[in-house]
N, C-alpha and C. Protein backbone atom coordinates (compact mmCIF):
# COMPACT_ATOMS: atom_id res chain seq x y z
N UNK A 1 96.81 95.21 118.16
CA UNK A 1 97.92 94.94 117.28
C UNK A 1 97.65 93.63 116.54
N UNK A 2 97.78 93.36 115.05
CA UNK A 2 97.67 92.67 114.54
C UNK A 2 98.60 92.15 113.75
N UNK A 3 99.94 90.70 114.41
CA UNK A 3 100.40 90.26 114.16
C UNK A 3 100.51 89.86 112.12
N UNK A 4 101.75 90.32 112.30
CA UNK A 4 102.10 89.88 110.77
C UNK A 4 102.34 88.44 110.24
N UNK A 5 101.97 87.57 109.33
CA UNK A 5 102.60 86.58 109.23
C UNK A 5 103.14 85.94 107.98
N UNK A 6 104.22 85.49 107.39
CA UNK A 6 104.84 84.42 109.11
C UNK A 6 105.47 85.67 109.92
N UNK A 7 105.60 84.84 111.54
CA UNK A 7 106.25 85.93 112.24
C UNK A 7 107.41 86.24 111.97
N UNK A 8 107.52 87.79 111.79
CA UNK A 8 109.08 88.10 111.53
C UNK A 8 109.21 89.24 112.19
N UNK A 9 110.33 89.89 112.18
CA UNK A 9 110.84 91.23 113.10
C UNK A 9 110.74 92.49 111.99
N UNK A 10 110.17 93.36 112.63
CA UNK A 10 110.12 94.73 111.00
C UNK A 10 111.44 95.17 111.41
N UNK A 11 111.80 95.96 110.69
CA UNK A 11 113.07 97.23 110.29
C UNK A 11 113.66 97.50 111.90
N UNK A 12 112.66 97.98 113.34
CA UNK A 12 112.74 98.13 114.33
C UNK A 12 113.08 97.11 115.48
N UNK A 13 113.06 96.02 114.74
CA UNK A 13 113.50 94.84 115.42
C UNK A 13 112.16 94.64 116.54
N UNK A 14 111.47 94.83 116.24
CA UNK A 14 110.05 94.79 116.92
C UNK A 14 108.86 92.97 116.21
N UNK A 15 108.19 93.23 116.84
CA UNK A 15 106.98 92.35 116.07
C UNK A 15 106.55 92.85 114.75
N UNK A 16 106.67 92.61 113.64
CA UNK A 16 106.11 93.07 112.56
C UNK A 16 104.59 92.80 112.95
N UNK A 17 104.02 93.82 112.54
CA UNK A 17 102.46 94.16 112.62
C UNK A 17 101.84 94.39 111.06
N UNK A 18 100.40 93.81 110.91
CA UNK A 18 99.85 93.86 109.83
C UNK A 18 98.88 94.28 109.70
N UNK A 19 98.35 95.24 108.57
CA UNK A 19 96.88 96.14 108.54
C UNK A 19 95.84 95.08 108.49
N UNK A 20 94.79 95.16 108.60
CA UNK A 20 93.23 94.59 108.71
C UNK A 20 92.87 93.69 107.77
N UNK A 21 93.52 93.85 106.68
CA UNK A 21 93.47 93.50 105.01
C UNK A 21 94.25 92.42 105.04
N UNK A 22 95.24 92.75 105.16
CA UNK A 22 97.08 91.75 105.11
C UNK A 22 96.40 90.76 106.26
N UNK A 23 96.14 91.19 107.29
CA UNK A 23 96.06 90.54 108.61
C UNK A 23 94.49 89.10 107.91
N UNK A 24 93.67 89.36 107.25
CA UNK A 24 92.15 88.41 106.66
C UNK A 24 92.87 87.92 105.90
N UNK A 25 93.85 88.28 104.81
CA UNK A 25 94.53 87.30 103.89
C UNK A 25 95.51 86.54 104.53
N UNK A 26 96.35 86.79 105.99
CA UNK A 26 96.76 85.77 106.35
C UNK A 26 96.16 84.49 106.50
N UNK A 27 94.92 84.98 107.67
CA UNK A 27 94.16 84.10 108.31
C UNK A 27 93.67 82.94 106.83
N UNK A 28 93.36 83.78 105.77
CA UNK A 28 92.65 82.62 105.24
C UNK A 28 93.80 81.68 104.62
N UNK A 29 94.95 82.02 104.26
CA UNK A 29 95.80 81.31 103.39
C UNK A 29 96.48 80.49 104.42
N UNK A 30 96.43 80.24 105.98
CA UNK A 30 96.56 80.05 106.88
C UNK A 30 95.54 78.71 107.45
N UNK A 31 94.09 79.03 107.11
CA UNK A 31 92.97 78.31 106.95
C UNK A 31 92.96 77.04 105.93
N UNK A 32 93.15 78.15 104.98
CA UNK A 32 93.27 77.02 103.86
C UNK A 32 94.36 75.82 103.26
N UNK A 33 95.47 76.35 104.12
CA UNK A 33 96.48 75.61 103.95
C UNK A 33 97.05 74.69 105.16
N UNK A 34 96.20 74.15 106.18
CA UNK A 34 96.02 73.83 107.14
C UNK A 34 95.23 72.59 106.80
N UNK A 35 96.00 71.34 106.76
CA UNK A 35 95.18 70.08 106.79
C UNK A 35 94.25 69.68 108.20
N UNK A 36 92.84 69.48 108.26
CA UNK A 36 92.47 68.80 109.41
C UNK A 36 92.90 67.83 110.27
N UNK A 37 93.56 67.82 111.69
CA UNK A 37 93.82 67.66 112.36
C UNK A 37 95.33 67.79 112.72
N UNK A 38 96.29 68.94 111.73
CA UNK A 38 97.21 69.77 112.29
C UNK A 38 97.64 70.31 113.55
N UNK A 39 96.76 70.81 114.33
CA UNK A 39 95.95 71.72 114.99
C UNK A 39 95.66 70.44 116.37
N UNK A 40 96.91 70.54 117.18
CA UNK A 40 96.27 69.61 118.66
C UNK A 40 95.16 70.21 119.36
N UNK A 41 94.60 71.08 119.53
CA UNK A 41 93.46 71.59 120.12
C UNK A 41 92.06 72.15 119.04
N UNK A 42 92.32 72.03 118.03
CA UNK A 42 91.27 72.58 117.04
C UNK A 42 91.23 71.35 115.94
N UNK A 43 91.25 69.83 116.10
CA UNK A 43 91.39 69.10 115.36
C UNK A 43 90.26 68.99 114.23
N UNK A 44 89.45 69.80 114.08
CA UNK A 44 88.83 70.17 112.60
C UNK A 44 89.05 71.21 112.18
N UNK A 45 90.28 72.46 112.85
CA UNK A 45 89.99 73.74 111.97
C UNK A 45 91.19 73.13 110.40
N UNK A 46 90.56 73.60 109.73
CA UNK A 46 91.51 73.67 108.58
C UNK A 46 90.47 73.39 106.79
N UNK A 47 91.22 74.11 105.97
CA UNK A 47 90.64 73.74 104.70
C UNK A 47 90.78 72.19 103.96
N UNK A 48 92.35 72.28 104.03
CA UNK A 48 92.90 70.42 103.51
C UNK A 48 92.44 70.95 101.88
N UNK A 49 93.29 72.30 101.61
CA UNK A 49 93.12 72.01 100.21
C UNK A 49 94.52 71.13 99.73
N UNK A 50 95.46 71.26 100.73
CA UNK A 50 97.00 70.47 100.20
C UNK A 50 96.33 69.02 99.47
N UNK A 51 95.61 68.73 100.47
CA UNK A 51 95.18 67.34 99.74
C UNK A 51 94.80 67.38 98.31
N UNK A 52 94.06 68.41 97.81
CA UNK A 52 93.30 68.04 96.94
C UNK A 52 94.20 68.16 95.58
N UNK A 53 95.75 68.57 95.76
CA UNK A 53 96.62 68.40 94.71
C UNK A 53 96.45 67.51 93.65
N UNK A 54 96.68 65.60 95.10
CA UNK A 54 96.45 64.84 94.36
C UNK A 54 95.45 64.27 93.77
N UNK A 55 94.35 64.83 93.75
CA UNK A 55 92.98 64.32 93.23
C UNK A 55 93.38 64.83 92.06
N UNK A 56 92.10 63.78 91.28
CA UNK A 56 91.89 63.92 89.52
C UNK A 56 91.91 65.28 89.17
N UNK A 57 92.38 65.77 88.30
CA UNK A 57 91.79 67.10 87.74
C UNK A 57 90.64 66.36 86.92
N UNK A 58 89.75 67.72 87.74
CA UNK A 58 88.20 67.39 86.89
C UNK A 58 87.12 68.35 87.37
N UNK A 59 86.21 68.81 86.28
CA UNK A 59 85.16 69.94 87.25
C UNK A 59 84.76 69.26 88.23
N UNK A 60 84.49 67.67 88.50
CA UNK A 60 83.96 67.58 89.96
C UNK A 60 84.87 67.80 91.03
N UNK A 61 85.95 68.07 91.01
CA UNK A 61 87.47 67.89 91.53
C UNK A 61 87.26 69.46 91.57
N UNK A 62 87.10 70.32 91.28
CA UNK A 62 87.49 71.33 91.44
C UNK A 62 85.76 72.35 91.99
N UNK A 63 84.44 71.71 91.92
CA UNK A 63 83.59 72.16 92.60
C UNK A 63 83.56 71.21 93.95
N UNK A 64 84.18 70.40 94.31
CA UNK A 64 84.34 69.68 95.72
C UNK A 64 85.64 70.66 96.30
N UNK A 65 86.60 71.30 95.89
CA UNK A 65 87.33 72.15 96.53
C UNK A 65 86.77 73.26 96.83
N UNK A 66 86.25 74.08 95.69
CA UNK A 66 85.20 75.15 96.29
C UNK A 66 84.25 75.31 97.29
N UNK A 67 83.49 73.92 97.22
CA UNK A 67 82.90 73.74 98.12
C UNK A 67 83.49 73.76 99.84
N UNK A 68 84.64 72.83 99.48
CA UNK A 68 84.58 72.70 100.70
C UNK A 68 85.83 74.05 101.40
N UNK A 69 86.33 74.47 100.36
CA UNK A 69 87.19 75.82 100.98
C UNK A 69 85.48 77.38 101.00
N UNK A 70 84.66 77.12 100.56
CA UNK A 70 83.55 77.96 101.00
C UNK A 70 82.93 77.35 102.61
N UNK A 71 82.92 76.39 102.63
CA UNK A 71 82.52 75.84 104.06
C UNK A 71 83.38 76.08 105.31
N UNK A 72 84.94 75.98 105.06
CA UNK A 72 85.87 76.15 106.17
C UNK A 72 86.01 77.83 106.19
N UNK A 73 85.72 78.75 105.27
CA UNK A 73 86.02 79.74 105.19
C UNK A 73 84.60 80.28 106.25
N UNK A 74 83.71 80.27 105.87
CA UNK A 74 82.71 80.56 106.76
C UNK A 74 82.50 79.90 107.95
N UNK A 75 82.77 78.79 108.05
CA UNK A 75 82.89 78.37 109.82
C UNK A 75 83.99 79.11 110.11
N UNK A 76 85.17 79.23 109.86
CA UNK A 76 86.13 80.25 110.69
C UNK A 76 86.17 81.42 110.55
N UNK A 77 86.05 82.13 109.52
CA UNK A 77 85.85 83.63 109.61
C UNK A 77 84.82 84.72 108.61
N UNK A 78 83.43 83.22 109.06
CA UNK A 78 82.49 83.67 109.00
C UNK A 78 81.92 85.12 109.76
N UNK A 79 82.06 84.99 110.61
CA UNK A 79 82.50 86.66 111.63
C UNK A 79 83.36 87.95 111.03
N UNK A 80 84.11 87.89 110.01
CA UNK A 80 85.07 88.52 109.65
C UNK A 80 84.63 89.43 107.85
N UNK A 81 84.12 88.20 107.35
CA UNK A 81 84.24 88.22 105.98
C UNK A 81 83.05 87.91 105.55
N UNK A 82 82.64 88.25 104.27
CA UNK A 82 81.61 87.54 103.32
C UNK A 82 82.41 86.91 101.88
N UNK A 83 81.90 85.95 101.93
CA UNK A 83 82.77 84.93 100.64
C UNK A 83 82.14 85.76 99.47
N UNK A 84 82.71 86.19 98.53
CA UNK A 84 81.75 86.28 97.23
C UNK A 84 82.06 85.33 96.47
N UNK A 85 82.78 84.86 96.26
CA UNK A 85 83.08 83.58 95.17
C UNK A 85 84.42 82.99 95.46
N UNK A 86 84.05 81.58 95.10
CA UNK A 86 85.53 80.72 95.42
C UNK A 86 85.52 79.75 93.63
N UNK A 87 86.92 80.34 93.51
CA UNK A 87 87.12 79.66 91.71
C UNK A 87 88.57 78.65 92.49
N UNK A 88 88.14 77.48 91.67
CA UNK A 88 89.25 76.50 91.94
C UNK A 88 89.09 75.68 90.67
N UNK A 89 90.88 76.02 90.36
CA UNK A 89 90.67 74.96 88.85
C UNK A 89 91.90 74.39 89.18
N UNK A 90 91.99 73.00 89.10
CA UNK A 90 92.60 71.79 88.42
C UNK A 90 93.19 71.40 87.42
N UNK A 91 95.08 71.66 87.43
CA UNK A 91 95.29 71.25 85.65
C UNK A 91 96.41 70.32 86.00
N UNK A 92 96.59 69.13 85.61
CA UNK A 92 97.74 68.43 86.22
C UNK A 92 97.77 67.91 87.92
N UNK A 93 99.01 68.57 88.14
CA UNK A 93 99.77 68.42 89.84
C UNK A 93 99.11 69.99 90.04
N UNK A 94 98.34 71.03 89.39
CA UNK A 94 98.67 72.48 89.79
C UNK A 94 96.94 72.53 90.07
N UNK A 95 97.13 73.09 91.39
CA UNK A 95 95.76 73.58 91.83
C UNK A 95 95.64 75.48 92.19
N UNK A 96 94.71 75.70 91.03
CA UNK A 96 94.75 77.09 91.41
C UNK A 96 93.45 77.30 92.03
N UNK A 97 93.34 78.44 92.99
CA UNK A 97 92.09 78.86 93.98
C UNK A 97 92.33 80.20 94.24
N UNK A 98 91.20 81.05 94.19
CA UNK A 98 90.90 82.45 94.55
C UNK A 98 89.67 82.46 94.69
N UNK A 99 89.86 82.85 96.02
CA UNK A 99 88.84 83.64 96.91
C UNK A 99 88.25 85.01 97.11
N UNK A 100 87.60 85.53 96.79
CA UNK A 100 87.14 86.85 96.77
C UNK A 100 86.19 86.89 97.76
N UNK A 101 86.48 88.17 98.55
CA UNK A 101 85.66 88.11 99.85
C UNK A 101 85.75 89.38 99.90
N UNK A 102 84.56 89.92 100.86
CA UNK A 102 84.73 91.20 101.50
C UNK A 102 84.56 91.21 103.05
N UNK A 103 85.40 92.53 103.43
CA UNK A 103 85.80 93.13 104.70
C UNK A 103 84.35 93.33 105.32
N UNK A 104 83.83 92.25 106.59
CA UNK A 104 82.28 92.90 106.96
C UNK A 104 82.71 94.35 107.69
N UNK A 105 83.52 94.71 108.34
CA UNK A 105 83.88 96.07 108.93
C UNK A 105 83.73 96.65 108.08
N UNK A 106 84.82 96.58 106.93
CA UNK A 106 84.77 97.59 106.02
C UNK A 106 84.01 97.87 104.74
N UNK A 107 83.54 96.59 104.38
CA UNK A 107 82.85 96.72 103.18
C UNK A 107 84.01 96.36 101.53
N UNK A 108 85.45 96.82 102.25
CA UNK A 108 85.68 96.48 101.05
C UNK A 108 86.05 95.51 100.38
N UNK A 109 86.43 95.04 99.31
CA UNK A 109 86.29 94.00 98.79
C UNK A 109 87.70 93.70 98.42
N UNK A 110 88.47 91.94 98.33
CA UNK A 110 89.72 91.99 98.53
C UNK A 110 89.43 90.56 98.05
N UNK A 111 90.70 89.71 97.25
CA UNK A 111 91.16 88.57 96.92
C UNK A 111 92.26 87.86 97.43
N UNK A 112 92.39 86.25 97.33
CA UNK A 112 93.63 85.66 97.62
C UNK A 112 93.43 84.95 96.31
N UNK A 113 94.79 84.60 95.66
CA UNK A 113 94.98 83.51 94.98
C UNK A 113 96.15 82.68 95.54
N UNK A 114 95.78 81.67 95.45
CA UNK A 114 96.88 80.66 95.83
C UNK A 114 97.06 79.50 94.21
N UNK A 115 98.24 79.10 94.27
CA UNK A 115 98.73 78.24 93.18
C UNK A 115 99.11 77.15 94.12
N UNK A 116 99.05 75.47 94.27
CA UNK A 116 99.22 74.54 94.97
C UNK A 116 99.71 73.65 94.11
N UNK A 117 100.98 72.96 94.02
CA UNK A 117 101.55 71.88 93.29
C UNK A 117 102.48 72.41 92.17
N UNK A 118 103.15 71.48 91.68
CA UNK A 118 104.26 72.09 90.82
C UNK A 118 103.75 72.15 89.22
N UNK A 119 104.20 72.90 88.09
CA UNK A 119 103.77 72.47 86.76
C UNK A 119 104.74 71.85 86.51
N UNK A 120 104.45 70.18 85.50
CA UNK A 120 105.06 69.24 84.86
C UNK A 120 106.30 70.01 84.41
């Protein structure tokens, strides 16, 4: 069974449960939105893209996020997934990022986008 998240109760008043797909896009938006040392027993799992809100917008600003959300993505669910590309752009307070990865079980291929910070 693969927990839904956030945890909530389905229709049955049960554990909401999530398919294979739903269940890798948790984990990563979960990953990625997870500052380092959150986590009392895993005090390096996490991406710490929250941080990178406040950095400059700038292509180096936005290939140091890629980078380093391609690095946390493969130390944690390197087992799970293959990264195909990580786009992160910088405009203002607004950090956008999508991840495209595929299912190693399945082969198939699946995205997250996340938007981080407010527009002016």
């Amino acid at each position: 069974m693969l927990i839904d998240f956030p945890y909530h109760f389905d229709g049955r008043d049960r554990t909401a449960e999530a398919t294979e797909a739903k269940h890798i896009r948790n984990l990563i938006e979960q990953l990625l939105l997870t500052n380092p040392g959150e986590r009392v027993n895993r005090p390096d799992f996490g991406g710490g893209v929250n941080q990178l809100v406040f950095a400059a917008a700038s292509a180096e600003a936005a290939a140091t996020a890629g980078f380093m959300i391609r690095g946390a993505l493969q130390t944690y669910l390197g087992q799970r997934i293959l990264v195909e590309d990580v786009v992160a752009n910088a405009e203002d307070s607004v950090l956008k990022i999508t991840v495209i990865y595929r299912l190693l079980r399945t082969g198939v291929t699946d995205r997250v986008d996340l938007t981080l910070g407010e527009a002016p």
